[in-house]
Protein backbone atom coordinates (compact mmCIF):
# COMPACT_ATOMS: atom_id res chain seq x y z
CA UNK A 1 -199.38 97.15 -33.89
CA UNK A 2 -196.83 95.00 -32.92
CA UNK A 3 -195.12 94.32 -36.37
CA UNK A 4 -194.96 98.27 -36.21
CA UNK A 5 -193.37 98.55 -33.17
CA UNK A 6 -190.53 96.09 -34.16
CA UNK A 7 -189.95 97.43 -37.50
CA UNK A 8 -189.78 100.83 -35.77
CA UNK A 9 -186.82 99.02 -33.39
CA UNK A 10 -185.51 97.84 -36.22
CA UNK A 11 -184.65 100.77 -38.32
CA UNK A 12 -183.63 102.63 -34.78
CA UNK A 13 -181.19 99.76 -34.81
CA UNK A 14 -179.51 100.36 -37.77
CA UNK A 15 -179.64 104.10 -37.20
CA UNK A 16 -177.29 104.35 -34.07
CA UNK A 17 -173.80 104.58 -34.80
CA UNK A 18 -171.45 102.39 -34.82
CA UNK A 19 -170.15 102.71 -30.87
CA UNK A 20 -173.43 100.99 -30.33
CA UNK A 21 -172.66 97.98 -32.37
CA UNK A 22 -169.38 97.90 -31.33
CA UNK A 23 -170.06 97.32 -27.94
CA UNK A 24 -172.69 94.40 -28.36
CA UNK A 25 -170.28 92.31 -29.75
CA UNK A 26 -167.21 93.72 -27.32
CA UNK A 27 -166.49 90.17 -26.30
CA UNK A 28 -166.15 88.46 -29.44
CA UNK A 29 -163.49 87.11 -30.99
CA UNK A 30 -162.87 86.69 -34.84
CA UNK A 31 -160.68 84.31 -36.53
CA UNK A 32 -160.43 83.74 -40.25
CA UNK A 33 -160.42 79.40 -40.19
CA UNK A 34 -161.32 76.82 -37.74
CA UNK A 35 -157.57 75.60 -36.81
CA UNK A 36 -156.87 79.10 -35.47
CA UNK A 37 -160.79 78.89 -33.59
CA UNK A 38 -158.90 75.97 -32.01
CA UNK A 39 -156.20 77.52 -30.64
CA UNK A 40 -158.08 80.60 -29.42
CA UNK A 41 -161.00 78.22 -27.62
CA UNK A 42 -157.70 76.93 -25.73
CA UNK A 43 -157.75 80.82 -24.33
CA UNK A 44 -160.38 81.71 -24.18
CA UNK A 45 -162.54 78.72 -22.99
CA UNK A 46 -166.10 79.46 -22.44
CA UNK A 47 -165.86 82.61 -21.16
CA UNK A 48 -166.01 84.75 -24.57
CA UNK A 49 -167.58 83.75 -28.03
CA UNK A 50 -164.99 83.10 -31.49
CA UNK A 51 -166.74 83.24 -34.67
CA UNK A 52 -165.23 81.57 -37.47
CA UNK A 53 -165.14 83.30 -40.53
CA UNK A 54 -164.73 80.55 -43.23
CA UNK A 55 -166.29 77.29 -43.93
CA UNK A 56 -163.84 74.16 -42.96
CA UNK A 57 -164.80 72.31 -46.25
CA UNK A 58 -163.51 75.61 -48.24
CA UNK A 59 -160.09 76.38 -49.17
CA UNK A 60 -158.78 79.78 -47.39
CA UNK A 61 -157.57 80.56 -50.61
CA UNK A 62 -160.30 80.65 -52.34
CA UNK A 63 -162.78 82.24 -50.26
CA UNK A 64 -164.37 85.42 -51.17
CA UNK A 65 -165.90 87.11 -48.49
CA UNK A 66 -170.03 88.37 -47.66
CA UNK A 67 -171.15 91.22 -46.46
CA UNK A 68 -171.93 89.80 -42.88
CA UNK A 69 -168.23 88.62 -43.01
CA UNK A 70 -167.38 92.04 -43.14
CA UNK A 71 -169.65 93.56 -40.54
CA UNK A 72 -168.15 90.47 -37.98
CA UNK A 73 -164.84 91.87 -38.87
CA UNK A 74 -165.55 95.75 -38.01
CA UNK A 75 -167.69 94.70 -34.89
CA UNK A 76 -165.09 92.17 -33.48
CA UNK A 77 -162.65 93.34 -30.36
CA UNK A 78 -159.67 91.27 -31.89
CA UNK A 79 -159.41 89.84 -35.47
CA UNK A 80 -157.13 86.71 -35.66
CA UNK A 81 -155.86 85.60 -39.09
CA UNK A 82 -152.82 84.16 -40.30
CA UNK A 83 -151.40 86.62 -42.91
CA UNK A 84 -152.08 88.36 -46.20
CA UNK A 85 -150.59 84.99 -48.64
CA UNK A 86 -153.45 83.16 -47.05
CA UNK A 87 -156.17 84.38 -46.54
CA UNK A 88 -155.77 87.44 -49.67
CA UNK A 89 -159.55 88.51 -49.47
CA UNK A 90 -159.18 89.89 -45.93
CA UNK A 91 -156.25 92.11 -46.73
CA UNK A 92 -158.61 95.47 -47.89
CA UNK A 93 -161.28 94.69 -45.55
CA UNK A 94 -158.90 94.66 -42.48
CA UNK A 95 -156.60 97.33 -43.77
CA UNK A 96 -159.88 99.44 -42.92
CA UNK A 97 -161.28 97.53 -39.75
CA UNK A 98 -161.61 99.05 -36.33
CA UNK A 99 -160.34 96.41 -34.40
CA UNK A 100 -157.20 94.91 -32.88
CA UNK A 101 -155.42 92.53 -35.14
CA UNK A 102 -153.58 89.66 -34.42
CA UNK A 103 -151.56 88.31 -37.82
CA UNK A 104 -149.58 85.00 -36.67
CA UNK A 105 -147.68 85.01 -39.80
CA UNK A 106 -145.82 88.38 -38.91
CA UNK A 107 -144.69 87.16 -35.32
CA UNK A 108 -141.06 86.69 -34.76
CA UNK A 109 -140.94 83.54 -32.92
CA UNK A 110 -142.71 81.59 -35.50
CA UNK A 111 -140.19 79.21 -37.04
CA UNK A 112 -141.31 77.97 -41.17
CA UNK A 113 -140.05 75.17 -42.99
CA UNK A 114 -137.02 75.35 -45.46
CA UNK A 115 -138.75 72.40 -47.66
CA UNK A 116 -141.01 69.94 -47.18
CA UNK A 117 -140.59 68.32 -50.56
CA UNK A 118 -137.55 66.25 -52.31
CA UNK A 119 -138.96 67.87 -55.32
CA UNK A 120 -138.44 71.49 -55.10
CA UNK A 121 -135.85 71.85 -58.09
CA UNK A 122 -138.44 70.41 -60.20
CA UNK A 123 -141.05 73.33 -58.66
CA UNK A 124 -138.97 75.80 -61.57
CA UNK A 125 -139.92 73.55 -64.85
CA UNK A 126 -141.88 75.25 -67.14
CA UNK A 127 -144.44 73.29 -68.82
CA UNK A 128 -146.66 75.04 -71.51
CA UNK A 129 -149.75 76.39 -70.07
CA UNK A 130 -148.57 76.01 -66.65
CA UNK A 131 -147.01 79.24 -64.07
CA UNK A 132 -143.77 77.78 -62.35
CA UNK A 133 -144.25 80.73 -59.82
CA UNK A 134 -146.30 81.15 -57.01
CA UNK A 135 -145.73 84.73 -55.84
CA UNK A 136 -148.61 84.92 -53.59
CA UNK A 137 -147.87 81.93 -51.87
CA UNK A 138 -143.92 81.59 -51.67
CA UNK A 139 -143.96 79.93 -47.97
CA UNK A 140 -146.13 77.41 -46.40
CA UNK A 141 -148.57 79.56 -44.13
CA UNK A 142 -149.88 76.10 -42.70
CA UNK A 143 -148.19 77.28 -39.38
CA UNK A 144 -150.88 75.93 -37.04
CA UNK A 145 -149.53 72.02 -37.78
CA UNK A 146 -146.38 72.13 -35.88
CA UNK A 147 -146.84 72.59 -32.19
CA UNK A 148 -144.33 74.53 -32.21
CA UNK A 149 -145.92 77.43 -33.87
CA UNK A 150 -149.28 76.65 -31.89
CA UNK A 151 -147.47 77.62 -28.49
CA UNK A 152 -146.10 80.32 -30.30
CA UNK A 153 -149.82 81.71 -31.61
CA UNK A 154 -151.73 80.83 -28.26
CA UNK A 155 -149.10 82.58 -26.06
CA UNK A 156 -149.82 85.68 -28.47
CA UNK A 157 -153.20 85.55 -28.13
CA UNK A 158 -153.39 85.30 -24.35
CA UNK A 159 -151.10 88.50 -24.46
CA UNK A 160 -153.42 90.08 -26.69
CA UNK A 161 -156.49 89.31 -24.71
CA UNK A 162 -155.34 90.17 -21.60
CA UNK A 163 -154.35 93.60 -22.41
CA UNK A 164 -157.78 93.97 -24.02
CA UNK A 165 -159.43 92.37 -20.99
CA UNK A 166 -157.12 92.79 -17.89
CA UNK A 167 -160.08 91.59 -15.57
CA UNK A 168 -159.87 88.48 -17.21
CA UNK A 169 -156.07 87.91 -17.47
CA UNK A 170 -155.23 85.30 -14.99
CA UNK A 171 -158.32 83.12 -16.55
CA UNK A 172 -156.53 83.31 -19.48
CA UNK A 173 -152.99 82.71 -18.23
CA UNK A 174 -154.50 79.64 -16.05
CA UNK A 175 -156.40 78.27 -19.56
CA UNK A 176 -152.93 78.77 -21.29
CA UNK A 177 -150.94 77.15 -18.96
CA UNK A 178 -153.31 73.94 -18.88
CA UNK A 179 -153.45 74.12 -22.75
CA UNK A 180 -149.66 73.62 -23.11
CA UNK A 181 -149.15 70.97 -20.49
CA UNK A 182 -151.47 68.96 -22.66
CA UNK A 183 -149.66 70.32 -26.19
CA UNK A 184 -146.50 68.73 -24.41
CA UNK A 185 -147.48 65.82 -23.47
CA UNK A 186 -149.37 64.91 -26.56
CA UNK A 187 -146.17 66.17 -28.65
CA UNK A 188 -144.41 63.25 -26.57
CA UNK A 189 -146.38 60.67 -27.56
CA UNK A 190 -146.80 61.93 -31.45
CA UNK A 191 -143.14 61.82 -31.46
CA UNK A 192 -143.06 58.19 -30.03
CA UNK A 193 -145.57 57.14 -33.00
CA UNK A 194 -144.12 59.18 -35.58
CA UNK A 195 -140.18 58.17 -35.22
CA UNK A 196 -139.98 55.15 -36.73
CA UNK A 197 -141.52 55.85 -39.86
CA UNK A 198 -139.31 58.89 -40.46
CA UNK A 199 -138.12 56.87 -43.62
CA UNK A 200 -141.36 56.21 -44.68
CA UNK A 201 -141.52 58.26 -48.19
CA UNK A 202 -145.29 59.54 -48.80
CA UNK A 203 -146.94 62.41 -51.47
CA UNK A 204 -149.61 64.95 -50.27
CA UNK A 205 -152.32 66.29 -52.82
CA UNK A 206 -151.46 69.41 -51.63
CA UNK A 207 -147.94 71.41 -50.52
CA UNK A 208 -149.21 72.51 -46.90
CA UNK A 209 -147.09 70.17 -44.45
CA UNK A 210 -144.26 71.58 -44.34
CA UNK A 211 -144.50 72.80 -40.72
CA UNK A 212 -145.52 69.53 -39.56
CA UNK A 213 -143.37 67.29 -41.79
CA UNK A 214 -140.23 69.52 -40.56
CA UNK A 215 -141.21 69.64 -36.83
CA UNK A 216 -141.78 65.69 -37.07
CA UNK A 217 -138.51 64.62 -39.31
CA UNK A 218 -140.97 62.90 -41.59
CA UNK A 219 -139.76 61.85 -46.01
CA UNK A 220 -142.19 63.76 -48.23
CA UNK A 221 -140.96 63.56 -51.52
CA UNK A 222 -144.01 65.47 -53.86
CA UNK A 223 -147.01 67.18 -53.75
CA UNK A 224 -149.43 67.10 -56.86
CA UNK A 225 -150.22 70.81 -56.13
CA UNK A 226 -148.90 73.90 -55.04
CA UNK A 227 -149.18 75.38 -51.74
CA UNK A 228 -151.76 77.80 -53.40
CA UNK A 229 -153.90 74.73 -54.40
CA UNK A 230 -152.90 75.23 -57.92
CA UNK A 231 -152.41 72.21 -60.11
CA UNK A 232 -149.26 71.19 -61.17
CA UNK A 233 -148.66 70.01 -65.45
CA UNK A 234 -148.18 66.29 -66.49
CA UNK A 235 -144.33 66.68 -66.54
CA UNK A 236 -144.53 67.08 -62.56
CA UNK A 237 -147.01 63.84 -62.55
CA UNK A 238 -144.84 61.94 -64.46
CA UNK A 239 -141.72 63.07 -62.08
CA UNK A 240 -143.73 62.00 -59.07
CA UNK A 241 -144.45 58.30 -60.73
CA UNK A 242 -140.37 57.82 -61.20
CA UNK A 243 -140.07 57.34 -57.55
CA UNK A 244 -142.06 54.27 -57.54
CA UNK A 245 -141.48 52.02 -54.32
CA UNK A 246 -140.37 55.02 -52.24
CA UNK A 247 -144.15 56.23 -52.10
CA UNK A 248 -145.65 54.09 -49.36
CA UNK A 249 -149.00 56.40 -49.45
CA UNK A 250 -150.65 59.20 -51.16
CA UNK A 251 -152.19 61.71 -49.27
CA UNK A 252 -155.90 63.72 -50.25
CA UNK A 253 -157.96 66.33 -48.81
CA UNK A 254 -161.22 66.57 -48.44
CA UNK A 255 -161.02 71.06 -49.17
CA UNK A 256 -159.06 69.70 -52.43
CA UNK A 257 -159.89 68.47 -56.11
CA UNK A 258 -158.09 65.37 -55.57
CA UNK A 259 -158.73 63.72 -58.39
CA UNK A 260 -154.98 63.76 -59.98
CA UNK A 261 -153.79 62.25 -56.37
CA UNK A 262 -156.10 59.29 -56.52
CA UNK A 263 -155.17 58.23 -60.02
CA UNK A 264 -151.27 58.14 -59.11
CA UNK A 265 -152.03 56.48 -55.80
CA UNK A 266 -153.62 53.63 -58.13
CA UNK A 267 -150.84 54.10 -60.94
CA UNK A 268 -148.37 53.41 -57.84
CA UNK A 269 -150.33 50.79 -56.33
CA UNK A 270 -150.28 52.39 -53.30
CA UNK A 271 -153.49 53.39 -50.47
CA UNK A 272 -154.86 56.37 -50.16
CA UNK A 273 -155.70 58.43 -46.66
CA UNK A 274 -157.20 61.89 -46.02
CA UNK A 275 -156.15 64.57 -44.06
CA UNK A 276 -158.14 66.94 -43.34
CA UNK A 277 -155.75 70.37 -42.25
CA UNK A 278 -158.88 72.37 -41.84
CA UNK A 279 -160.59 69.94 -39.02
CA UNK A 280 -163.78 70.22 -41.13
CA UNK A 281 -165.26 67.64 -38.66
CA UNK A 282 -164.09 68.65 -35.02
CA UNK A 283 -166.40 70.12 -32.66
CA UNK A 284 -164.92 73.41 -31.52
CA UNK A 285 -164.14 74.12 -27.83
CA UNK A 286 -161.43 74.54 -25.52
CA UNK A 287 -159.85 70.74 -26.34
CA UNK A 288 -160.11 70.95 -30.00
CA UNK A 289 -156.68 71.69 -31.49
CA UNK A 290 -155.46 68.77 -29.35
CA UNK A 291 -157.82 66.24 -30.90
CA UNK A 292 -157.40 67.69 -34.42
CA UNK A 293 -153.88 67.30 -34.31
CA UNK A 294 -154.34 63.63 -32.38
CA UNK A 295 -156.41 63.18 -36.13
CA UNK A 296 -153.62 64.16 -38.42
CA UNK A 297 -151.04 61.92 -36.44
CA UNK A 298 -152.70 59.12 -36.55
CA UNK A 299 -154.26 59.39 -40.36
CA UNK A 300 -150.54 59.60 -41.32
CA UNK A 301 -148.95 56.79 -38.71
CA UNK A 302 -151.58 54.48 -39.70
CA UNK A 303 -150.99 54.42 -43.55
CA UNK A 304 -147.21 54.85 -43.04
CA UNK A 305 -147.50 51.87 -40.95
CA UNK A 306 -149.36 49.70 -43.57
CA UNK A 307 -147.27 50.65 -45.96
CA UNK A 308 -144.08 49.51 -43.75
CA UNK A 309 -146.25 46.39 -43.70
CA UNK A 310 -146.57 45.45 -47.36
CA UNK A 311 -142.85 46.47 -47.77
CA UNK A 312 -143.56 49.72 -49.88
CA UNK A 313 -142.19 52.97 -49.86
C-alpha cells in the first residue's frame, strides 16, 4: 500500500506544471563551472544553494550536456555562465530557458587580454592537416583569473541577486563588501610574489592565461594548444623548442591531454608544474575563489622561482 501511495505522489509530481517546479528550486542558483561557483558562494554565502553544472576535471569545451542539466537550467532563478565561445552547448538550451541570465562575457567593464603569447604571428601558419583558425574561440574567455574581472563578475551578481531578492540585498552587499577587502589584499601580496619574476619566460599546455598573465605583467612566450584545447602541428612544437633557455618551466593541466607539454618540458630540460584553472580540488564555499587563486599564484611563483634558481629561462 505504501509503494502505491508514493508512486501515486510521484506521477502527481510530474503532472503539475511547471510554476510548481519552479518555485521549489526559487532559491537556487546555477552556474556553468566551479570558478564562477566561487565567485557566486562569495555572494551568496550560505544563505542560498549554487549548483554547478560541469565537472571540474572536464573541459567546458567539451562538455555535452544531460537531461538533468537541462531541467537545473529551466528550474534555476538565475543562470550564471560565461558566454556562448565557452561554454557552446548551453547556447540552445538557454536561448529557451525561463530564467534570468547572467553572461559575464557580455559585461562592459570586463577588460580581456590583447596577447598572452610571444607567439601569436606564428598562431597563422598553416601546417597540413592542421586549422590555423579558431573562430569559436577568438578571445581568451578565462576571465575569472584576473581579479580584476572577478570584482567585475561578483559586483554583477550581487546586482542581479538583489533585484531578484530585495529582502536579502544588504546580506549580499555586506558578503560583497567583505569578499573584496580580502580580493585586495590578497592581490597585494600576489603582486609582491609575482614581480620579480616578471622576466621569468614560461609555456602553458594550454592558451587560457591571458587574463592573469596580463593583469600580473608575467613573459609567456607559447602555448602547445589553442585556447579551444585544440592541438597545435609539429611546426608550432618545433617553434616553441627554438627558444631554449628562455623557458624556465612548462606548464600542464590536469582537464588537458598533456602529453605534447611533458615531452618538450623534458626536450628543454626544464620542470614541469600543474595548474589547475578549473579548481578541480577546492572545496566550494564562500572563501573559495580566494584560495583557488592563492593555488595558481603560488604553483607558478614556485617553479618560476626554481627556475631563477638553476639559472634557466
Amino acid at each position: 500500500m505504501n509503494y502505491i501511495r508514493l508512486s501515486c505522489l510521484v506521477v502527481l509530481m510530474w503532472m503539475l506544471p511547471p510554476s510548481w517546479a519552479a518555485a521549489s528550486t526559487e532559491s537556487e542558483v546555477v552556474v556553468t563551472i566551479k570558478p564562477l561557483a566561487m565567485l557566486v558562494k562569495a555572494v551568496v554565502g550560505d544563505e542560498m544553494p549554487v549548483t554547478v553544472l560541469m565537472p571540474a576535471n572536464v573541459s567546458p569545451h567539451d562538455y555535452a550536456l544531460r537531461f538533468s542539466d537541462v531541467r537545473a537550467l529551466n528550474e534555476a532563478a538565475l543562470v550564471v555562465w560565461v558566454g556562448p565561445e565557452l561554454e557552446s552547448a548551453l547556447r540552445k538550451p538557454l536561448a529557451a530557458a525561463r530564467p534570468e541570465v547572467l553572461q559575464l562575457s557580455a559585461l562592459a567593464e570586463m577588460q580581456w587580454p590583447v596577447s598572452a603569447s610571444k607567439d601569436d604571428e606564428h598562431q597563422s601558419v598553416v601546417e597540413q592537416g592542421e586549422s590555423h583558425v579558431d573562430h569559436e574561440h577568438s578571445r581568451d574567455l578565462h576571465l575569472w583569473l584576473s581579479p580584476e574581472n572577478s570584482r567585475v563578475a561578483v559586483k554583477a551578481v550581487a546586482a542581479r541577486l538583489a533585484g531578484l531578492y530585495p529582502d536579502k540585498a544588504a546580506l549580499f552587499e555586506t558578503n560583497l563588501n567583505v569578499f573584496l577587502g580580502a580580493l585586495d589584499s590578497f592581490d597585494q601580496r600576489a603582486r609582491q610574489r609575482l614581480e620579480p619574476l616578471g622576466a621569468k619566460g614560461f609555456v602553458v599546455t594550454h592558451d587560457g592565461y591571458g587574463h592573469f598573465i596580463q593583469y600580473y605583467g608575467l613573459k609567456q612566450l607559447a602555448a602547445v594548444q589553442l585556447s579551444s584545447g585544440h592541438q597545435r602541428g609539429a611546426r608550432h612544437f618545433a617553434h616553441i623548442l627554438e627558444f631554449g633557455v628562455q623557458v624556465g618551466c612548462v606548464f600542464t593541466e590536469p582537464q588537458m591531454n598533456s602529453k605534447a607539454a611533458r615531452q618538450l618540458a623534458s626536450q628543454l630540460g626544464v620542470s614541469t608544474a600543474v595548474l589547475d584553472p578549473m579548481g578541480q580540488q577546492i572545496t566550494l564555499n564562500r572563501e573559495s575563489y580566494l584560495e583557488f587563486m592563492e593555488g595558481i599564484i603560488d604553483t607558478f611563483a614556485t617553479c618560476l622561482e626554481a627556475s631563477a634558481q638553476t639559472g634557466s629561462g
